[in-house]
Protein backbone atom coordinates (compact mmCIF):
# COMPACT_ATOMS: atom_id res chain seq x y z
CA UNK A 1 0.00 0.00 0.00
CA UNK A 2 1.33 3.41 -0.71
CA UNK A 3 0.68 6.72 0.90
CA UNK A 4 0.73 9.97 -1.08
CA UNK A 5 -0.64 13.56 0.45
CA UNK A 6 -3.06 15.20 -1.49
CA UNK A 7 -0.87 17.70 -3.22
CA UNK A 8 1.29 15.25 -4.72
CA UNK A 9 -2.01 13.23 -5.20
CA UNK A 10 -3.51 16.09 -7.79
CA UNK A 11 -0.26 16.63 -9.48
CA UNK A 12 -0.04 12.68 -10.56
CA UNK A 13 -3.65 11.66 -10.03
CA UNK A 14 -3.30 9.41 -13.67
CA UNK A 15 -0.05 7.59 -12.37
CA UNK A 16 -1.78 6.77 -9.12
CA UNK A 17 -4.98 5.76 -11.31
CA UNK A 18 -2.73 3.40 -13.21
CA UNK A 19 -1.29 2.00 -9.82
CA UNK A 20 -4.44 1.50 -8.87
CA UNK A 21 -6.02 -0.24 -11.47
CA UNK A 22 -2.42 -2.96 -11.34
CA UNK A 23 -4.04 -3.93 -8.01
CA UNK A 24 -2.35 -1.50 -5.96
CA UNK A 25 -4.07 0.43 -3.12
CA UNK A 26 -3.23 4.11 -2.61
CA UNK A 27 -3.57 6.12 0.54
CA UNK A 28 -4.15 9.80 0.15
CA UNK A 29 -3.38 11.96 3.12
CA UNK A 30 -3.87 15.62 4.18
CA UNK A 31 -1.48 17.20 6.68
CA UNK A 32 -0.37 13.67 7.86
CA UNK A 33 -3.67 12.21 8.60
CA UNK A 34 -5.38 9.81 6.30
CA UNK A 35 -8.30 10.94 4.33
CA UNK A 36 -9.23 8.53 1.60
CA UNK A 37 -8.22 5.23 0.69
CA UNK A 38 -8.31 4.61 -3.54
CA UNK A 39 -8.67 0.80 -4.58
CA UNK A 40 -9.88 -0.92 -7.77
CA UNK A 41 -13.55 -0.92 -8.31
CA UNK A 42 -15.05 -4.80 -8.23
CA UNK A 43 -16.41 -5.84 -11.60
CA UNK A 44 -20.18 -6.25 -10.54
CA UNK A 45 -21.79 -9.48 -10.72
CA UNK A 46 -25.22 -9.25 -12.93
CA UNK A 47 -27.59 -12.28 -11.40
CA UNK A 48 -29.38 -14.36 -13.68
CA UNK A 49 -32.79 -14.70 -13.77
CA UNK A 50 -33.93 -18.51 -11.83
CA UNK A 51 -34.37 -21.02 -14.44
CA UNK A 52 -37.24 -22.96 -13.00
CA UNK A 53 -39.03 -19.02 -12.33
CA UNK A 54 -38.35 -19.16 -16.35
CA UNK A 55 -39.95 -22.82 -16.77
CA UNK A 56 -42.89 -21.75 -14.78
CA UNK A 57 -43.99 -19.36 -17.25
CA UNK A 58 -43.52 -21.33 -20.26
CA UNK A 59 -47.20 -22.80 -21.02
CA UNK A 60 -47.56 -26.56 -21.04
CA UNK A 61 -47.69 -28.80 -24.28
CA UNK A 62 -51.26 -29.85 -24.70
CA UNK A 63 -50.03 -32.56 -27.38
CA UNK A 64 -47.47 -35.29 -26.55
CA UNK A 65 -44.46 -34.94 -28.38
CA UNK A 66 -44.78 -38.10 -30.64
CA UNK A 67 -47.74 -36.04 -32.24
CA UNK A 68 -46.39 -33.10 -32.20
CA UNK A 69 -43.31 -34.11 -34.31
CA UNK A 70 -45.51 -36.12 -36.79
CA UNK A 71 -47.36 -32.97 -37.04
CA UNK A 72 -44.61 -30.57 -38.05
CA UNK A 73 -43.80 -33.42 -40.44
CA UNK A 74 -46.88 -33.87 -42.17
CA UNK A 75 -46.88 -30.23 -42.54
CA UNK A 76 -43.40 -30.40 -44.27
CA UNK A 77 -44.45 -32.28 -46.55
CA UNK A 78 -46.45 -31.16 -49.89
């Protein structure tokens, strides 16, 4: 971890930006005293919806599927 004070930290805010984003974490001070703490924002995670919420909504097959594939093939056919 590195500590910087804040007038160094506005005169090479991009170099500590780069440090940051390599994993580093950077410690800005004022007059000594810690005042913020800069580390790498956390990719966030997007949840998927629940697959059986999903089946749920799907309507049910009236027709077993035996008929329903010799249906789409009759209709293939001319």
């Amino acid at each position: 971890m590195q500590t910087i004070s804040l007038a160094d930290a506005k005169a090479h805010l991009s170099r500590l930006v780069e440090l940051v984003e390599q994993g580093e974490e950077v410690t800005i001070t004022r007059r000594g005293k810690p005042v913020v703490r800069l580390v790498a924002e956390q990719a966030m995670r997007q949840e998927l919806p629940s697959l059986a919420e999903l089946r749920a909504k799907q309507p049910l097959q009236t027709e077993t599927a035996g008929d329903f594939m010799r249906a789409l093939r009759d209709e293939a056919r001319y």
